[in-house]
C-alpha atoms as a PDB file:
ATOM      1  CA  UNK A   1      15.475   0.112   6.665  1.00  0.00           C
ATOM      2  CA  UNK A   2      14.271  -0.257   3.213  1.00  0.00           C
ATOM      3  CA  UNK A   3      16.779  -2.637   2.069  1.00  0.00           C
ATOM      4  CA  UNK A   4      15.956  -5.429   5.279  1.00  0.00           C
ATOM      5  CA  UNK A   5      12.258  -4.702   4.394  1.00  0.00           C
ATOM      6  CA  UNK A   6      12.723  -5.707   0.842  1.00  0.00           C
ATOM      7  CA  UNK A   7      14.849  -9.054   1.517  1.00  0.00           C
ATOM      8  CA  UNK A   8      12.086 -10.312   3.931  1.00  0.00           C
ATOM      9  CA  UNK A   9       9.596  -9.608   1.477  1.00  0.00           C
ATOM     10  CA  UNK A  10      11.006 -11.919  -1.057  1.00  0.00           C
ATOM     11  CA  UNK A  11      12.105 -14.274   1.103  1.00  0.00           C
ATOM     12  CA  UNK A  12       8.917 -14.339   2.702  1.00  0.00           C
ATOM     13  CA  UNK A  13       7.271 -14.641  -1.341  1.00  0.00           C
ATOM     14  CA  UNK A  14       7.026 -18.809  -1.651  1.00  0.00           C
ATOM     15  CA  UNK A  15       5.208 -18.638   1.619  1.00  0.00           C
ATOM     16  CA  UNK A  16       2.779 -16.099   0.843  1.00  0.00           C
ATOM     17  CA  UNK A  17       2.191 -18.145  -2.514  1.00  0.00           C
ATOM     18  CA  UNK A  18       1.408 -21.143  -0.736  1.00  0.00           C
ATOM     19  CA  UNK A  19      -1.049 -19.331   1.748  1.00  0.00           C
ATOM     20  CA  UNK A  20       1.624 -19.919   5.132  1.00  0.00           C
ATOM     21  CA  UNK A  21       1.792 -16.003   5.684  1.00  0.00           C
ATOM     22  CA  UNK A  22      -0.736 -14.119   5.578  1.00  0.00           C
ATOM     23  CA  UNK A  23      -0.071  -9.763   4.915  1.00  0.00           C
ATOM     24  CA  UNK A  24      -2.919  -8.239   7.618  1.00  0.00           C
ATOM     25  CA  UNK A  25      -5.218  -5.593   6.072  1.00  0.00           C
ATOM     26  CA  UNK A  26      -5.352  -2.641   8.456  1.00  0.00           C
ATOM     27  CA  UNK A  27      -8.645  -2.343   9.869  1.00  0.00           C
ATOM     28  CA  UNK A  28      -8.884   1.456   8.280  1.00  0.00           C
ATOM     29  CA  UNK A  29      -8.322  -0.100   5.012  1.00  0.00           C
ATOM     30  CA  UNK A  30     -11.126  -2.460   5.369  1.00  0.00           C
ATOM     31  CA  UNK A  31     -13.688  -0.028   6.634  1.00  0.00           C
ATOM     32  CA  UNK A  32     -12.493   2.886   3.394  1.00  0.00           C
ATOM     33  CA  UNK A  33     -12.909   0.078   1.287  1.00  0.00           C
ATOM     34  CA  UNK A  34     -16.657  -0.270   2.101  1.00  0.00           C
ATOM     35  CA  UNK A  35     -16.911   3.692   0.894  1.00  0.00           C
ATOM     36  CA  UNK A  36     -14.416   5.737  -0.332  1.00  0.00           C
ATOM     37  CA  UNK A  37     -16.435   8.634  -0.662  1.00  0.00           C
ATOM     38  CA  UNK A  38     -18.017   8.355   2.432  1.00  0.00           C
ATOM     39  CA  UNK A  39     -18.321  12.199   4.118  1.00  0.00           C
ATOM     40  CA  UNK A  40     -16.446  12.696   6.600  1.00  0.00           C
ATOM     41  CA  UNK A  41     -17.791  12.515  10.586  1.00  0.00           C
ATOM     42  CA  UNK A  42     -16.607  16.137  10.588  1.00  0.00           C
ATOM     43  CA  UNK A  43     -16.040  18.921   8.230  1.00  0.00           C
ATOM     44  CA  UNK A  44     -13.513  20.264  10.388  1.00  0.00           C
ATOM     45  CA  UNK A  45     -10.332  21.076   8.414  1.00  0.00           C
ATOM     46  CA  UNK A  46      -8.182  19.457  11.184  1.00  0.00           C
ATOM     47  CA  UNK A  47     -10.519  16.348  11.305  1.00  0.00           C
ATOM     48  CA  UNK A  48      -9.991  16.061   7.304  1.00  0.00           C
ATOM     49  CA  UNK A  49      -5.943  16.677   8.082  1.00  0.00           C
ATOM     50  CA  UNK A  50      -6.105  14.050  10.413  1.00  0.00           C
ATOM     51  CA  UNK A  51      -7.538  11.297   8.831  1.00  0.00           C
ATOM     52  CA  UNK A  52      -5.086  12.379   5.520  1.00  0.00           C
ATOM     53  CA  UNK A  53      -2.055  11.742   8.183  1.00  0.00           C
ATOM     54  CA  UNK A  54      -3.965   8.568   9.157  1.00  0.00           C
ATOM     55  CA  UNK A  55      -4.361   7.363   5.463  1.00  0.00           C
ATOM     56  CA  UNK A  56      -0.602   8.655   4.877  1.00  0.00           C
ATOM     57  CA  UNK A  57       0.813   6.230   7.800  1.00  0.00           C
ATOM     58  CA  UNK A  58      -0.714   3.621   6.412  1.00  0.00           C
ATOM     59  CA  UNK A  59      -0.382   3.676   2.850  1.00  0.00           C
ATOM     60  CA  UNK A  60       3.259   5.583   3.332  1.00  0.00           C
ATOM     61  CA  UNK A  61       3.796   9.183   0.718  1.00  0.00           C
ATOM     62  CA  UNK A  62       0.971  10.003  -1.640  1.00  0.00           C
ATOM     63  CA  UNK A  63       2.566   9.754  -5.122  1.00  0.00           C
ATOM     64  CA  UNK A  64       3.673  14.111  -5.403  1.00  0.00           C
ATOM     65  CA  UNK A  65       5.339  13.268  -2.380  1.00  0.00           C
ATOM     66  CA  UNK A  66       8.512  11.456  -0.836  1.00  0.00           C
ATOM     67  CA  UNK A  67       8.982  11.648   2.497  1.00  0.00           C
ATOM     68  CA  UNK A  68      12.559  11.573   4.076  1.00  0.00           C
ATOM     69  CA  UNK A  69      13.904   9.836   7.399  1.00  0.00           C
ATOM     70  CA  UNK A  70      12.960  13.252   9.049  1.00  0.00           C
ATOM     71  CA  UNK A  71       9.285  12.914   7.768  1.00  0.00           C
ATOM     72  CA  UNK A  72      10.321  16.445   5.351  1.00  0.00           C
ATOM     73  CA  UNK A  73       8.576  16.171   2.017  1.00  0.00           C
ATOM     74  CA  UNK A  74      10.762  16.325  -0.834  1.00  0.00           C
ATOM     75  CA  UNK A  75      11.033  16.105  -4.255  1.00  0.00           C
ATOM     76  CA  UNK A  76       9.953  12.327  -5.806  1.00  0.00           C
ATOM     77  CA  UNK A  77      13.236  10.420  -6.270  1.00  0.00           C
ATOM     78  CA  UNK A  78      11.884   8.593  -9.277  1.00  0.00           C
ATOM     79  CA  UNK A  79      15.474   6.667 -10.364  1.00  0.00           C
ATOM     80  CA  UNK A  80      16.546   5.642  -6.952  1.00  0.00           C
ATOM     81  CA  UNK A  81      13.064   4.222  -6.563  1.00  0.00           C
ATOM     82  CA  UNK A  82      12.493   2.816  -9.944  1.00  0.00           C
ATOM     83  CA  UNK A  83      16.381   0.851  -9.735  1.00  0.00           C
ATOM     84  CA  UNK A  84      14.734  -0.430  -6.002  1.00  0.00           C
ATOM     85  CA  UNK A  85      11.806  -1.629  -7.136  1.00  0.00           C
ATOM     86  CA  UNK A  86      13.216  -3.370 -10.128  1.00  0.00           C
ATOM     87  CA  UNK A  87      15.438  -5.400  -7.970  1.00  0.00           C
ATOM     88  CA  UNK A  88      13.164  -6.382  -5.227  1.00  0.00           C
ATOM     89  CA  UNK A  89      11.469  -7.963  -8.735  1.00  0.00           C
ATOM     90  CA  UNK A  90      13.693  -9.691 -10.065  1.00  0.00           C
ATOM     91  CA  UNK A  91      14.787 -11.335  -6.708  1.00  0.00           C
ATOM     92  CA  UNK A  92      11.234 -12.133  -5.988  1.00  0.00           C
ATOM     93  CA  UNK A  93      10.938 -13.916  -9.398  1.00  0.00           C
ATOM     94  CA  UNK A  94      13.825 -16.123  -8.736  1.00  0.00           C
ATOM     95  CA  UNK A  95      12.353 -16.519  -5.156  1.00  0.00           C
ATOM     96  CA  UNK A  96       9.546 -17.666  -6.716  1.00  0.00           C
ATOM     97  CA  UNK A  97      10.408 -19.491 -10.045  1.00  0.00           C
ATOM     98  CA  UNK A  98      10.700 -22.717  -8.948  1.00  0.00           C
ATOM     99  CA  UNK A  99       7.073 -23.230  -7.697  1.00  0.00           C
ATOM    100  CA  UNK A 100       5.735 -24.730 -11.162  1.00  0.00           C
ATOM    101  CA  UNK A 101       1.815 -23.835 -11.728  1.00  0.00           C
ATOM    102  CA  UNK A 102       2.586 -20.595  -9.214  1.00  0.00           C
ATOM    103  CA  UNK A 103      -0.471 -19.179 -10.529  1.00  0.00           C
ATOM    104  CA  UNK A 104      -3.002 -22.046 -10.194  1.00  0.00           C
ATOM    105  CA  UNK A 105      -1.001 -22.575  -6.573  1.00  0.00           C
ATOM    106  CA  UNK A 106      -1.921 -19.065  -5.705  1.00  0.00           C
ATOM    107  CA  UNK A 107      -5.279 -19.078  -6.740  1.00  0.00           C
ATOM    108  CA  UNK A 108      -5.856 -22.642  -4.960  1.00  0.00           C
ATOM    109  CA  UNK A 109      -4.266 -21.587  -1.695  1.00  0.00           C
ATOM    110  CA  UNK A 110      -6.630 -18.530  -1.363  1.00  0.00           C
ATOM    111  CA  UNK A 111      -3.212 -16.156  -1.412  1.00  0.00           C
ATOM    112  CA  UNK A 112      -4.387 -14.855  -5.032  1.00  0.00           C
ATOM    113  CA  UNK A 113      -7.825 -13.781  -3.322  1.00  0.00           C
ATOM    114  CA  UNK A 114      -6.378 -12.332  -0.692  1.00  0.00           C
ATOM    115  CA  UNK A 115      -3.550 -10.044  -2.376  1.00  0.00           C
ATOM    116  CA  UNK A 116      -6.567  -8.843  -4.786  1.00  0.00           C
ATOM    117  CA  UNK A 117      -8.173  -8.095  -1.502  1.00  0.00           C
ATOM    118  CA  UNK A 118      -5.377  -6.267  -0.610  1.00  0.00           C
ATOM    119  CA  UNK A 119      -5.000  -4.246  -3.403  1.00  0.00           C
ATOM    120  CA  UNK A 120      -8.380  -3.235  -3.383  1.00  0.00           C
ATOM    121  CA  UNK A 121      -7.992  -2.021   0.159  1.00  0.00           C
ATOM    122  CA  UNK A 122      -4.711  -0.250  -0.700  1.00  0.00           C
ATOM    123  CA  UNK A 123      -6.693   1.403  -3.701  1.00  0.00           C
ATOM    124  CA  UNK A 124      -9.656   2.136  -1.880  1.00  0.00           C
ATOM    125  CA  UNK A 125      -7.536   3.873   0.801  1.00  0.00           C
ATOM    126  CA  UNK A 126      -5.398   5.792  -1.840  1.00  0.00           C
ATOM    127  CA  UNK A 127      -9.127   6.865  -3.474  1.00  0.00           C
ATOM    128  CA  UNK A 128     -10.317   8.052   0.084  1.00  0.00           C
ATOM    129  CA  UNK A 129      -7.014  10.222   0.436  1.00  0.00           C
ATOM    130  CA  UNK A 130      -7.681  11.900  -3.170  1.00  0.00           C
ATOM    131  CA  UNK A 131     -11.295  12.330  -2.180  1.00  0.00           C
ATOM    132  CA  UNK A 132     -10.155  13.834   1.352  1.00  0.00           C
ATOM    133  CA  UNK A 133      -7.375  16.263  -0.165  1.00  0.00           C
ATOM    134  CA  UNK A 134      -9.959  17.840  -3.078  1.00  0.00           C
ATOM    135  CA  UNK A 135     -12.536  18.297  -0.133  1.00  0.00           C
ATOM    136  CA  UNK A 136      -9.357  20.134   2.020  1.00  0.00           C
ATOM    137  CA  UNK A 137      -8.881  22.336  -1.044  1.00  0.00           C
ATOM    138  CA  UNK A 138     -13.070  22.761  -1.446  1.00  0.00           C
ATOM    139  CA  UNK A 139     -13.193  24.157   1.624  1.00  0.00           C
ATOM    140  CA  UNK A 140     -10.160  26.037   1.777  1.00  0.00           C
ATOM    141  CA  UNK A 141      -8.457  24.238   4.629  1.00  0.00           C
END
């Protein structure tokens, strides 16, 4: 459930600022973020599918998608998200707002350098999944 997800993440916050919890970096993430535009093993259309459903597990609905409890695409539900994610915000900055310096902590803990690490994986991945879906429609898959 979304909801539960989103209260452990920011309760969860002041540890990941002080370096206590660590988020893993799937392993798939790591090795796209070495080379995005890597070709693929296989030229296969269903070898190109399947690492798109691979990338899509991990990194959850590409952006011209939302993706019901069923796993049916549907149209983006922009509002529902947008009112989510500005909540889960603000009750991560009051999670947060009472480490003073929470910057300097970060970046002294190593949690700054590894969330940047993160986000380039998460990037990288979203990159790889672009570059995947214009080779599916290159080829005519």
């Amino acid at each position: 459930m979304v909801v539960q997800s989103d209260l452990k993440s920011v309760l969860t916050q002041p540890f990941n600022d002080f370096n206590f919890v660590r988020s893993e970096i799937p392993e798939k993430l790591q090795h796209v973020a070495e080379s995005s535009y890597a070709q693929p093993g296989s030229w296969a259309c269903k070898d190109i599918d399947s690492e798109i459903v691979e990338l899509d597990q991990i990194l959850g609905a590409d952006i011209d998608k939302h993706v019901s409890g069923t796993g049916a695409a549907s149209e983006p539900i922009i509002g529902v998200e947008n009112a989510t994610r500005t909540a889960r915000n603000a009750a991560r900055g009051a999670a947060t707002s009472w480490i003073p310096f929470r910057g300097f902590v970060r970046e002294l803990t190593g949690a700054e350098r590894h969330a940047r690490a993160a986000r380039e994986a998460i990037l990288a991945g979203m990159l790889r999944r672009a570059y995947l879906k214009g080779l599916r429609e290159s080829l005519a898959c």
